[in-house]
Protein backbone atom coordinates (compact mmCIF):
# COMPACT_ATOMS: atom_id res chain seq x y z
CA UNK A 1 -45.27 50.95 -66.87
CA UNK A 2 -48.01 53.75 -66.30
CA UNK A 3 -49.07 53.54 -62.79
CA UNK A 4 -52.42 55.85 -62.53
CA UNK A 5 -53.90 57.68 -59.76
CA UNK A 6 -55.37 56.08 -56.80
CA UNK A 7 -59.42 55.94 -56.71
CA UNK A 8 -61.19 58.91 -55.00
CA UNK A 9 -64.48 60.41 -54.10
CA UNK A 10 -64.43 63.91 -53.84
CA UNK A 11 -67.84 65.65 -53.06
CA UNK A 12 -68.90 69.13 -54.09
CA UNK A 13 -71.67 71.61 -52.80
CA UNK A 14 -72.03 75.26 -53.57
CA UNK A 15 -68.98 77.15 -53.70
CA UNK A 16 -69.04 79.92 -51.14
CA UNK A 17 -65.89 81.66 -53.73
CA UNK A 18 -68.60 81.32 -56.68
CA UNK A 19 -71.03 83.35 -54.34
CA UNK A 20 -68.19 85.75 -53.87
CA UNK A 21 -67.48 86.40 -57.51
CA UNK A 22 -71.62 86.96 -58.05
CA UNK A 23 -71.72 89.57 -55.00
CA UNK A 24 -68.86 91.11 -56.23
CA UNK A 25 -70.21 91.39 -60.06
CA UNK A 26 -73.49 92.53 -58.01
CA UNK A 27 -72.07 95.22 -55.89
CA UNK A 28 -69.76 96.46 -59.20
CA UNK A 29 -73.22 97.00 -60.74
CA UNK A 30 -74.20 98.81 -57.77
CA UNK A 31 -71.79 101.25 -57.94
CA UNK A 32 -71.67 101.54 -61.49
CA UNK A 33 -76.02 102.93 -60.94
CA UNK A 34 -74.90 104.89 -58.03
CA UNK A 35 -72.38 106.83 -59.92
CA UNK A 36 -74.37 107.20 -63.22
CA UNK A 37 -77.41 108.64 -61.51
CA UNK A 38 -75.45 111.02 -59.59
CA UNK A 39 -73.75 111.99 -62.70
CA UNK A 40 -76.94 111.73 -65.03
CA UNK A 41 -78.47 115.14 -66.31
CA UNK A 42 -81.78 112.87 -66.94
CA UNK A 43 -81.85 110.39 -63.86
CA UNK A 44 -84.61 109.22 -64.25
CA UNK A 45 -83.63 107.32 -67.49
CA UNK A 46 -80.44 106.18 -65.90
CA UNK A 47 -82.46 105.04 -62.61
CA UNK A 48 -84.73 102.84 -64.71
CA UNK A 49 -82.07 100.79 -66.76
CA UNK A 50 -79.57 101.04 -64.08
CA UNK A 51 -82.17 99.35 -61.56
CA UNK A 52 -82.82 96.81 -64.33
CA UNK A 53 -78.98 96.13 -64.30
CA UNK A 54 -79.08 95.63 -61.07
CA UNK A 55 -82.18 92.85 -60.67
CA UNK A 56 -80.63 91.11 -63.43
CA UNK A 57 -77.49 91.46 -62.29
CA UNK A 58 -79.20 89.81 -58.85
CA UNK A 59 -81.25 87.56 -60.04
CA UNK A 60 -78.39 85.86 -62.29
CA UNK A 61 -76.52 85.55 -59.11
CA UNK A 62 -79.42 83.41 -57.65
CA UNK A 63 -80.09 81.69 -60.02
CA UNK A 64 -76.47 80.35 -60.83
CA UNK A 65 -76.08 79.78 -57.25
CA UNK A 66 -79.23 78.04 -56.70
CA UNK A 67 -78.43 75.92 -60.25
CA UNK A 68 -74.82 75.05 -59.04
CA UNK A 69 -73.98 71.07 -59.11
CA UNK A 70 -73.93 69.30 -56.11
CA UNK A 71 -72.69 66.01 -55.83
CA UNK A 72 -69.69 63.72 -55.87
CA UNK A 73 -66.80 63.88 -58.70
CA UNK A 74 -65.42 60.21 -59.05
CA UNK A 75 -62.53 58.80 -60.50
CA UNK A 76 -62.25 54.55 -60.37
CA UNK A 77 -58.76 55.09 -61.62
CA UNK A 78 -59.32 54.79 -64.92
CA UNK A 79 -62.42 56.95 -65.60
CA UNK A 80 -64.30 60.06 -64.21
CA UNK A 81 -67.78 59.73 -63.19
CA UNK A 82 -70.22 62.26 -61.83
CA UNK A 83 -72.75 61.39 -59.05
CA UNK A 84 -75.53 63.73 -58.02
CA UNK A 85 -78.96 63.74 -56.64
CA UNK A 86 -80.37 63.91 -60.48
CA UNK A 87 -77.88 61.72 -62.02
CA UNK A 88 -77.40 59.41 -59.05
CA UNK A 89 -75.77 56.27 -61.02
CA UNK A 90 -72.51 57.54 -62.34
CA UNK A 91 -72.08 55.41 -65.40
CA UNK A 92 -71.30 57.78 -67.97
CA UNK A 93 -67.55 58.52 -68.51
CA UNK A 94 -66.56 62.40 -68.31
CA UNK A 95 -63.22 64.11 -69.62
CA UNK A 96 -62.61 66.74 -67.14
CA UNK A 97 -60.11 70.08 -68.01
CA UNK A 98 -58.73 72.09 -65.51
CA UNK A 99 -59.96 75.63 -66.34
CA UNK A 100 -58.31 77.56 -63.13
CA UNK A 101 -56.13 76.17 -60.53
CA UNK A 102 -55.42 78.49 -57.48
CA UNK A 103 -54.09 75.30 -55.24
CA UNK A 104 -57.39 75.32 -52.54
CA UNK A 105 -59.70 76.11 -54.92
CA UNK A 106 -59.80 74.60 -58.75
CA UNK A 107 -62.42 75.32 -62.01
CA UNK A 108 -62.73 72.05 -63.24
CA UNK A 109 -65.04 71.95 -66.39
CA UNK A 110 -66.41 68.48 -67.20
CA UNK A 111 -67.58 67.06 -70.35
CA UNK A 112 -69.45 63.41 -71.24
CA UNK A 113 -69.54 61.35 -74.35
CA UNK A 114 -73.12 63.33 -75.05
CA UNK A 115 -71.63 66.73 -75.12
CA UNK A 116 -72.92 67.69 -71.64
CA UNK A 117 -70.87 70.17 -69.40
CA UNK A 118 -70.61 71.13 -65.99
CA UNK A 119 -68.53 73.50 -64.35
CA UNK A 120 -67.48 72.67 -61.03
CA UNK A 121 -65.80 74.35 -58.14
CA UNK A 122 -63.99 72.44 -55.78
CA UNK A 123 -62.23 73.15 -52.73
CA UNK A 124 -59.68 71.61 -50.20
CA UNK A 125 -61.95 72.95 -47.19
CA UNK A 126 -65.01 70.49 -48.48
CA UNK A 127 -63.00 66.93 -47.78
CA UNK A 128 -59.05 68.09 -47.09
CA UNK A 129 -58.44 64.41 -46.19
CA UNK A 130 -58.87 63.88 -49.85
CA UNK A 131 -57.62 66.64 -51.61
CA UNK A 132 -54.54 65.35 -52.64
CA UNK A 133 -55.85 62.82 -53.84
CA UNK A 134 -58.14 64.42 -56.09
CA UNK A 135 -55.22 66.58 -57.42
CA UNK A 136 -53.18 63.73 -58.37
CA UNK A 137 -56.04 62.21 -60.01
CA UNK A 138 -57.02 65.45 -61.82
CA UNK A 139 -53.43 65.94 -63.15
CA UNK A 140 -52.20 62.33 -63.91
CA UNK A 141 -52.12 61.19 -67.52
CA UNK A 142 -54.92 58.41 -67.98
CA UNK A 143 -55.78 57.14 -70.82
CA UNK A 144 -59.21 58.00 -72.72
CA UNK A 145 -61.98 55.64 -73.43
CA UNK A 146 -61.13 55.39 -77.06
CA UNK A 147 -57.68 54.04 -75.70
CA UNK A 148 -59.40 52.00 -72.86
CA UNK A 149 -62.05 50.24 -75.68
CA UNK A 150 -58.74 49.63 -77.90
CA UNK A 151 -57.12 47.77 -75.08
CA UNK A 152 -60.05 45.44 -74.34
């Protein structure tokens, strides 16, 4: 008998570790200018592009943190849905893939029937009441919607 993970609702908001991996990319850029213009014969070159580097390197930041999902992740026990103040009715099935798992803090990339992806962090600190739960959920084998249409 295959007994699948309970039902859970996990939410998600912006990952304060995703802003930590931008400012870090940031402030690598930084340095990276400040030691090629002190090192530069022709600074003012290496100012210009290295200042460039640097508002891109910024304004990626932003934008992927402003752009991060926020929502709910839901498994019914035997699908994944998404939920989220654009896509508030979570009827489209998602596969989800564990890209990273560092036990507090997981990658999860999520994929529908349509192609469409979402990479999503979540943590334990958002809902640690749950967090378990969503682990077991994440890593239990459940069957597919291609197996769950050939059942009906």
């Amino acid at each position: 008998m295959n007994h699948n993970a309970p039902p859970v609702t996990y939410p998600l908001r912006r990952s304060p570790v995703q802003a930590l991996i931008y400012g870090v990319v940031w402030f690598a850029v930084l340095v990276v200018l400040v030691r090629w213009v002190w090192l530069s014969p022709n600074s003012n070159m290496a100012l210009l592009l290295g200042i460039g580097a640097l508002a891109a390197s910024g304004l990626a930041g932003i934008f992927g943190m402003k752009s991060s999902p926020i929502g709910q992740l839901v498994w019914d026990g035997q699908c994944w849905h998404w939920e989220s103040l654009a896509y508030q009715v979570g009827t489209a099935e998602y596969e989800v893939f564990v890209a990273a798992d560092f036990q507090h803090i997981v990658l999860l990339h999520i994929k529908n029937h349509a192609n469409a992806k979402l990479w999503l962090w979540v943590e334990r600190g958002t809902f640690p009441e749950r967090w378990m739960d969503l682990r077991r959920a994440i890593y239990s084998p459940h069957r597919t919607t291609a197996d769950l249409t050939a059942s009906a």
